[in-house]
C-alpha atoms as a PDB file:
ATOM      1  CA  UNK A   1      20.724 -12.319  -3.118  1.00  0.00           C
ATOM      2  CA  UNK A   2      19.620  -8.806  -2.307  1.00  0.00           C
ATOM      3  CA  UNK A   3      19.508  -6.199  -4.638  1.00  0.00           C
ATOM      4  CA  UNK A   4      21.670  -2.864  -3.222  1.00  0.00           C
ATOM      5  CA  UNK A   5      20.945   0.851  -4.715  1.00  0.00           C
ATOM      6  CA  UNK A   6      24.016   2.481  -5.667  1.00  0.00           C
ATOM      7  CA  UNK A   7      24.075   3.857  -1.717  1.00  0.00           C
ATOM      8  CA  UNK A   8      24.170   0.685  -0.950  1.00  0.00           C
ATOM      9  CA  UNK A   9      21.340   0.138   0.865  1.00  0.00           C
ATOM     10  CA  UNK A  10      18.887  -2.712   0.269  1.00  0.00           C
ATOM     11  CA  UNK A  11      16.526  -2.142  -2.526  1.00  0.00           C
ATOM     12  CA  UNK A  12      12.749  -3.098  -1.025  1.00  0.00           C
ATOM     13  CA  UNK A  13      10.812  -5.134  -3.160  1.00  0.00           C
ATOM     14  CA  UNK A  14       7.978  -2.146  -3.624  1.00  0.00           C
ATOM     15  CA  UNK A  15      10.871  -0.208  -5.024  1.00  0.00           C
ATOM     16  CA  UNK A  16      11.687  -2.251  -6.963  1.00  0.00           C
ATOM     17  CA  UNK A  17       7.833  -3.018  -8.084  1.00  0.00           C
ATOM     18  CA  UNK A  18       8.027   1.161  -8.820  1.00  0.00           C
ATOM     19  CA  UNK A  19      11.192   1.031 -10.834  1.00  0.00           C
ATOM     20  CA  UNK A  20       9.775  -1.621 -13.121  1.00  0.00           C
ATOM     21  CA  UNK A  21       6.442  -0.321 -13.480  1.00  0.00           C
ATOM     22  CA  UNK A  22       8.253   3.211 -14.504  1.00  0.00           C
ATOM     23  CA  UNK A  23      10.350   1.569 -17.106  1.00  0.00           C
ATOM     24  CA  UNK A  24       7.820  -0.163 -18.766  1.00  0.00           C
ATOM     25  CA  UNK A  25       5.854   3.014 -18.949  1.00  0.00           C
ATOM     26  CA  UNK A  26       8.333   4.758 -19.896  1.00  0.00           C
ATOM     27  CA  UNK A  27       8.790   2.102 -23.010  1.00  0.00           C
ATOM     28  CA  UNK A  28       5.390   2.157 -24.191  1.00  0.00           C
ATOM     29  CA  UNK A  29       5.445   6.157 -23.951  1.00  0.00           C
ATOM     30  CA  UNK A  30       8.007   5.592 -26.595  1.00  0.00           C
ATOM     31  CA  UNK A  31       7.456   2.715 -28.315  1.00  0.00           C
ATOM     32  CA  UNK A  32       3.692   1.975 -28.513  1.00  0.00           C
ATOM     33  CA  UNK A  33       3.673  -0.280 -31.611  1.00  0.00           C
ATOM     34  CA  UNK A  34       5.673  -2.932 -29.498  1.00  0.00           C
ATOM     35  CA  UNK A  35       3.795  -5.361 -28.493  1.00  0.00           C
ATOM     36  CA  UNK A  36       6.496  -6.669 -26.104  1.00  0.00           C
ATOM     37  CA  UNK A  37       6.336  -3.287 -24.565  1.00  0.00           C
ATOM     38  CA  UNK A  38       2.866  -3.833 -24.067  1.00  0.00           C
ATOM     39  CA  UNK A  39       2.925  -7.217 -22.461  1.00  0.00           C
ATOM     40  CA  UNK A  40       6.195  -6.423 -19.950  1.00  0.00           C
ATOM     41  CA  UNK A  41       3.864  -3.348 -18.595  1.00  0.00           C
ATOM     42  CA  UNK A  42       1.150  -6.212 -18.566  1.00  0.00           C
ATOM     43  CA  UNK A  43       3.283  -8.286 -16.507  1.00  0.00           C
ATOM     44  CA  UNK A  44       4.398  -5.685 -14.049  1.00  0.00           C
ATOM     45  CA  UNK A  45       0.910  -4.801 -13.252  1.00  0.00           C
ATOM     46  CA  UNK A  46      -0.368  -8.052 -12.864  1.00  0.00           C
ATOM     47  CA  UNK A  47       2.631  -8.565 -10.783  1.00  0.00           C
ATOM     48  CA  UNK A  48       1.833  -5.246  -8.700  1.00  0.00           C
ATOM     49  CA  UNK A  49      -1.858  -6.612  -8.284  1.00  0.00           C
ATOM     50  CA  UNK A  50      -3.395  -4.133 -10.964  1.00  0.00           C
ATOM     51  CA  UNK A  51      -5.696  -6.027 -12.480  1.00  0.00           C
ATOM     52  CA  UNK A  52      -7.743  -3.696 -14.804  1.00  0.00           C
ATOM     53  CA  UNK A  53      -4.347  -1.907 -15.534  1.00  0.00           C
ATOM     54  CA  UNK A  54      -2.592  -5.776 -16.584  1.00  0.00           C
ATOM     55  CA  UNK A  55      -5.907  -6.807 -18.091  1.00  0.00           C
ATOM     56  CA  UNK A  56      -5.849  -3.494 -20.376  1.00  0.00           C
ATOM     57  CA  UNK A  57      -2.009  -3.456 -21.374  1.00  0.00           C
ATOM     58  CA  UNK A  58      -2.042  -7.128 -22.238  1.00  0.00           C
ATOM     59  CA  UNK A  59      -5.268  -6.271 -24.677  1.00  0.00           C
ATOM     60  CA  UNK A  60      -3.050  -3.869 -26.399  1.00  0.00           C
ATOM     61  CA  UNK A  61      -0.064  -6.554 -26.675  1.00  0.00           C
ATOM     62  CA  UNK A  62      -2.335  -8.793 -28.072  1.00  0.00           C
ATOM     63  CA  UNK A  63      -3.940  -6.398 -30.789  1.00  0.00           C
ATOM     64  CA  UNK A  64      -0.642  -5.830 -32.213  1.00  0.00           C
ATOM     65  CA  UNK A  65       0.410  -9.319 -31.814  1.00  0.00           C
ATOM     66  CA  UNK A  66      -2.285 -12.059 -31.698  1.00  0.00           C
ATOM     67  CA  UNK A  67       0.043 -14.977 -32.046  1.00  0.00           C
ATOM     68  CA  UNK A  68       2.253 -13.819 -28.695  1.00  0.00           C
ATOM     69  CA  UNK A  69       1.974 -17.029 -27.166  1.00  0.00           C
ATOM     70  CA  UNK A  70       3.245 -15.378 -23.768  1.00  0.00           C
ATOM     71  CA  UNK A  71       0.642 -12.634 -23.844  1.00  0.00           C
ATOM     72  CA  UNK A  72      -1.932 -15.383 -24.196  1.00  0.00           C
ATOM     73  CA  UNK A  73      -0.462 -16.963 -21.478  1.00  0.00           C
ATOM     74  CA  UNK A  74      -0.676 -14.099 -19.239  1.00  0.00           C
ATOM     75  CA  UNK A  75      -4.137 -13.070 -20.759  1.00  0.00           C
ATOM     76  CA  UNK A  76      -5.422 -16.418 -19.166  1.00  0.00           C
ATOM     77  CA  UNK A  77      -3.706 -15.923 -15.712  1.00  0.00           C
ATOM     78  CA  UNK A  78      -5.004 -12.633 -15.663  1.00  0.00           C
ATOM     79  CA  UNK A  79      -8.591 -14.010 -15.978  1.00  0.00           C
ATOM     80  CA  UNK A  80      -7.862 -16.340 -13.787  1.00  0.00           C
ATOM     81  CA  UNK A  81      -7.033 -14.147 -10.892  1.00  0.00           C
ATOM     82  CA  UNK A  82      -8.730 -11.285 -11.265  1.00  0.00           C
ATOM     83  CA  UNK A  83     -11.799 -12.331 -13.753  1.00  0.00           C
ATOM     84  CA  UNK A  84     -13.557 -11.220 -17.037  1.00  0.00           C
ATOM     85  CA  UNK A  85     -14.414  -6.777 -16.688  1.00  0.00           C
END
């Protein structure tokens, strides 16, 4: 199914990639203690192909929370991909 904007157009997927990576932002810029916050703007990046910017938020997720099983997760796919910096 495609996604419409409220014009109803079709929503392109780098939109979509920008509308995500804003929210998240916008969720650590007011909830920085999170770590969830920190690993969904993890995710997004690493999604988006920022590497250093992924690598860095999922760092924070896991200082908060060293136990987040999914952070660790992504941690590894993150070195995987894009390698130890």
């Amino acid at each position: 199914m495609v996604q419409q904007r409220r014009d109803n157009q079709p929503l392109r997927q780098e939109q979509g990639d920008d509308i995500a990576l804003s929210l998240c932002t916008q969720a650590v810029s007011i909830d920085d203690v999170s770590w969830d916050n920190w690993y969904r703007l993890a995710k997004v990046r690493f999604m988006v192909a920022d590497y250093d910017g992924a690598q860095a938020a999922v760092r924070e997720s896991l200082r908060r929370n060293r136990k987040a099983a999914a952070a660790i997760f992504l941690a590894g796919e993150i070195f995987a991909k894009h390698g130890g910096s």
